[in-house]
C-alpha atoms as a PDB file:
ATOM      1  CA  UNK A   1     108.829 119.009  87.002  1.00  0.00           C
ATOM      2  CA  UNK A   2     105.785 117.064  88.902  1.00  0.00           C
ATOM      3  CA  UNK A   3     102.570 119.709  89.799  1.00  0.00           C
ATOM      4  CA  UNK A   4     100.137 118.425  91.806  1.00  0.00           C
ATOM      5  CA  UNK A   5      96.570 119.729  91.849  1.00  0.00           C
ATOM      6  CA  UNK A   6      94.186 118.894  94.706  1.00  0.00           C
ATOM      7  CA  UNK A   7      90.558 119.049  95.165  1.00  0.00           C
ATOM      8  CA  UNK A   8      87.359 118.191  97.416  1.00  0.00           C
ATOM      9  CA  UNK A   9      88.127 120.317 100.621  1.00  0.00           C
ATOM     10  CA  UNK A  10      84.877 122.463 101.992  1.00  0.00           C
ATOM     11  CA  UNK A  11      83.295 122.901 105.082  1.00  0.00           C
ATOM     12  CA  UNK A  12      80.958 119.431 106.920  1.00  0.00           C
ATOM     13  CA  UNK A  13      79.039 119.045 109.713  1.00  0.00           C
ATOM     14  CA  UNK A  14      80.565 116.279 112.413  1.00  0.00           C
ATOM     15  CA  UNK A  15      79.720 112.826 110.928  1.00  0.00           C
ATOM     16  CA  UNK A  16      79.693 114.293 107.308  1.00  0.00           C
ATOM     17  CA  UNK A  17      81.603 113.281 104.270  1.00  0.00           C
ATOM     18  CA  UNK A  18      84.408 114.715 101.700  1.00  0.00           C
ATOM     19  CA  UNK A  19      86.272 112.751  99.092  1.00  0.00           C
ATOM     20  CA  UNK A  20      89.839 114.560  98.234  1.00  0.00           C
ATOM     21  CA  UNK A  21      91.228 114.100  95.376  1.00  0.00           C
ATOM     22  CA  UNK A  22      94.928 115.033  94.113  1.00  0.00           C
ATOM     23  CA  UNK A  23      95.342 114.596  90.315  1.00  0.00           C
ATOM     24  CA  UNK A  24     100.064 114.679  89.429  1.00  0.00           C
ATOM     25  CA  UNK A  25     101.455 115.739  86.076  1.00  0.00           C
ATOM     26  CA  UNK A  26     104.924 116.616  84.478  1.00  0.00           C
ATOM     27  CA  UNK A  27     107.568 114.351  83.708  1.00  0.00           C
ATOM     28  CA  UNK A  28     105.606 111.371  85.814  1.00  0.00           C
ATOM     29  CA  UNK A  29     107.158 108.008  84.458  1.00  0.00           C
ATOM     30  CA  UNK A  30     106.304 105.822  87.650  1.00  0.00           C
ATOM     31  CA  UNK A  31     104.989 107.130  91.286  1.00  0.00           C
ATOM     32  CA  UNK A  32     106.250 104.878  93.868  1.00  0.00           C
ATOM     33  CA  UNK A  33     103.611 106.188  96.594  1.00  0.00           C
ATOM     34  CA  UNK A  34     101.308 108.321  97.074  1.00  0.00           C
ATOM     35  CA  UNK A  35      99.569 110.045 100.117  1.00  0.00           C
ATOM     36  CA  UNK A  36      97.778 113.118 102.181  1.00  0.00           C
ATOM     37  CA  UNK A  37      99.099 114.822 105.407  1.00  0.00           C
ATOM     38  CA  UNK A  38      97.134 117.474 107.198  1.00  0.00           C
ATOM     39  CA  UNK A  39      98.582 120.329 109.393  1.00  0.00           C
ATOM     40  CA  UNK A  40      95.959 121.744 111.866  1.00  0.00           C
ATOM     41  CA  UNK A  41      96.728 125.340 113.224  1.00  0.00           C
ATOM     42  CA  UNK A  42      99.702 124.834 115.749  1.00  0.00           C
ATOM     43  CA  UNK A  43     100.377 122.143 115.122  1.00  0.00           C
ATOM     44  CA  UNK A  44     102.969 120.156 112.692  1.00  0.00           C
ATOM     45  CA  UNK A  45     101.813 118.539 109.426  1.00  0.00           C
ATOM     46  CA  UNK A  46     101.168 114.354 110.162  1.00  0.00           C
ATOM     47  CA  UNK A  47     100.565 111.795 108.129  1.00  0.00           C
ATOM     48  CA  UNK A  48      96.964 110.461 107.289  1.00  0.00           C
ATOM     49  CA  UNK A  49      97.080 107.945 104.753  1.00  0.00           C
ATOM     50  CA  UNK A  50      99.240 106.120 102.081  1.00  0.00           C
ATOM     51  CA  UNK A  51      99.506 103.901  99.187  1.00  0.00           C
ATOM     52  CA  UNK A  52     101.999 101.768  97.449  1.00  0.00           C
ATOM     53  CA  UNK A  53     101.839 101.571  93.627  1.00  0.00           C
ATOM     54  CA  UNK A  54     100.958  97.801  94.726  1.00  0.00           C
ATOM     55  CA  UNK A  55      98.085  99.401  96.399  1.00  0.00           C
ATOM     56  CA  UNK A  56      99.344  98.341 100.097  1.00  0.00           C
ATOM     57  CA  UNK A  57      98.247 101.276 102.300  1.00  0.00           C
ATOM     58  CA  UNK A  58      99.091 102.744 105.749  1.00  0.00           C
ATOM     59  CA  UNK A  59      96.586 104.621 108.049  1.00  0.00           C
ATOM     60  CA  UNK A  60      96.865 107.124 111.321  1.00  0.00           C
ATOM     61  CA  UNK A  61      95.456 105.364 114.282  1.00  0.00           C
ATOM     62  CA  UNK A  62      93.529 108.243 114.239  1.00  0.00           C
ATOM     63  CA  UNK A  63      91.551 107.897 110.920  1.00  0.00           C
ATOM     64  CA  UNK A  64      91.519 104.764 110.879  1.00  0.00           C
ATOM     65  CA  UNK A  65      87.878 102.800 110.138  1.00  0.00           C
ATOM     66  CA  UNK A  66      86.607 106.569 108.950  1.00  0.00           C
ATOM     67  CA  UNK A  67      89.052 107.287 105.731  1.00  0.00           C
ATOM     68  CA  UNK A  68      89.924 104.795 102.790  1.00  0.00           C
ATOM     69  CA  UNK A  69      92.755 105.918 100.293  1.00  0.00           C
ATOM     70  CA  UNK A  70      93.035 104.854  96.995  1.00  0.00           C
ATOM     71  CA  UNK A  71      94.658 105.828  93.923  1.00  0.00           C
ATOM     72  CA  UNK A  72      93.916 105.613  89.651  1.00  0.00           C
ATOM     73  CA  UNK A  73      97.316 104.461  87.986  1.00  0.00           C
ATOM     74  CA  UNK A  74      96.047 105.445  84.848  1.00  0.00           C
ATOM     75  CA  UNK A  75      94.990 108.898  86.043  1.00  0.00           C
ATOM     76  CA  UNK A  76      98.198 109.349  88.457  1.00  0.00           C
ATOM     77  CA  UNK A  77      95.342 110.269  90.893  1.00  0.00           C
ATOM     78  CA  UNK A  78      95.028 109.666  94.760  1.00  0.00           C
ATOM     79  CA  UNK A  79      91.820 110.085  96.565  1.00  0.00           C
ATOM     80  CA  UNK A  80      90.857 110.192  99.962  1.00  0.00           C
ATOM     81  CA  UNK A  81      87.222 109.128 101.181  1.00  0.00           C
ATOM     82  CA  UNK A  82      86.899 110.602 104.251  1.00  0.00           C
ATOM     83  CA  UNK A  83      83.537 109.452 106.575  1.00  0.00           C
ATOM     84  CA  UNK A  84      82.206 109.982 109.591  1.00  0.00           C
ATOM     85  CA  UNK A  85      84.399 113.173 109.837  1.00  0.00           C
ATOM     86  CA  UNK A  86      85.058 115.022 113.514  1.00  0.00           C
ATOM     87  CA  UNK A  87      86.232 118.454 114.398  1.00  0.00           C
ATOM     88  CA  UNK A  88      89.156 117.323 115.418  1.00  0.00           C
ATOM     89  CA  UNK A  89      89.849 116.772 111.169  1.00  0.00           C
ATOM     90  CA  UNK A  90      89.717 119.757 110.535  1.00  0.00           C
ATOM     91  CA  UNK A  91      92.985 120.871 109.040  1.00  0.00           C
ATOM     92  CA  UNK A  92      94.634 122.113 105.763  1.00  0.00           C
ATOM     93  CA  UNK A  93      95.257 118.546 103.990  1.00  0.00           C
ATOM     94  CA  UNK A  94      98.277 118.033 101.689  1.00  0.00           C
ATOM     95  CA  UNK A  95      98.683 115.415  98.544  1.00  0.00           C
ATOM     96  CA  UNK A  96     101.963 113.641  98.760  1.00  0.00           C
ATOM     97  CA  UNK A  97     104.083 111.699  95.904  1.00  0.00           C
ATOM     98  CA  UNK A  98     107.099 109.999  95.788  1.00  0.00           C
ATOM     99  CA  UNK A  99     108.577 109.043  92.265  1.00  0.00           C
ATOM    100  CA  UNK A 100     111.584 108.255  90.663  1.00  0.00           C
ATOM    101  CA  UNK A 101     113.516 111.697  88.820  1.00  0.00           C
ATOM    102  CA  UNK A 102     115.726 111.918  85.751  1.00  0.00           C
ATOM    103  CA  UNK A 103     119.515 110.719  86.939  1.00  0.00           C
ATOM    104  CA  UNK A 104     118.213 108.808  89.784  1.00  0.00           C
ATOM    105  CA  UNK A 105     116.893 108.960  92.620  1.00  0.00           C
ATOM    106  CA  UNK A 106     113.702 109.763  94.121  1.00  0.00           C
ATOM    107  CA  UNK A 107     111.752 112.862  93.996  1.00  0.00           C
ATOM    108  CA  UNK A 108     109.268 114.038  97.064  1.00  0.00           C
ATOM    109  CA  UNK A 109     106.677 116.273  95.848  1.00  0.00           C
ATOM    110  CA  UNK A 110     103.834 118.471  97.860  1.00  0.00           C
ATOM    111  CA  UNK A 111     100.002 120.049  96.610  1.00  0.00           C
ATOM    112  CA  UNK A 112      99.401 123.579  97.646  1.00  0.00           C
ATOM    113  CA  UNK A 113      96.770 121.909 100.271  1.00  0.00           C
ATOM    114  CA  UNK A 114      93.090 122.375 100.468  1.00  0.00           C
ATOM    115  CA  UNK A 115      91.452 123.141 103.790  1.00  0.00           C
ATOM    116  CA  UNK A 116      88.899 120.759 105.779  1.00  0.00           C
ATOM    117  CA  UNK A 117      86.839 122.128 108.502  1.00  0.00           C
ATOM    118  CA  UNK A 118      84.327 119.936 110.302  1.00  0.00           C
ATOM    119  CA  UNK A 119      81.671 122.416 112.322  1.00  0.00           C
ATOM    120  CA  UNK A 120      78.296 122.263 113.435  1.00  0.00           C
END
């Protein structure tokens, strides 16, 4: 079993900044990637931002120039600096791993989420 346990969500003003962070434990040998998604009300959950375990990282046109992921190998933690932030972020935002499971295979796990609003 993998649990995930995510942190750094609140309330900002437009242009303000949170840092997220996502910390995974259990029966964690390797995690292949690691990443967030948001899901704003209405709307289906998206990708934000992801990261390799070689540290190679994808990015949503969207947040791109504004968020930087990065992730602690030795902490099996992913963060995500998030700057310059607009309403249109706002969103519950999800911590995402992908890592290999006992008899093969690979293993897609989710956080609970922690919500981001962005309001004046």
């Amino acid at each position: 079993q993998v649990q995930l346990v995510e942190s750094g969500g609140g309330l900002v003003q437009p242009g303000g900044s949170l840092r997220l962070s996502c910390a995974a434990s259990g029966s964690i040998f390797s995690i292949n990637r690691m990443g967030w998604y948001r899901q704003a009300p209405g709307k289906q959950r998206e990708l934000v931002a992801t990261i390799t375990s070689g540290g190679n990282t994808n990015y949503a046109d969207s947040v791109k120039g504004r968020f930087t992921i990065s992730r602690d190998n030795t902490k099996n933690t992913v963060y995500l600096q998030m700057n310059n932030l607009k309403p249109e972020d706002t969103a519950v935002y999800y911590c995402n791993v992908l890592l290999p499971v006992a008899g093969g295979g690979l293993g897609n796990y989710w956080g609970q989420g922690t919500q981001v609003t962005v309001s004046s």
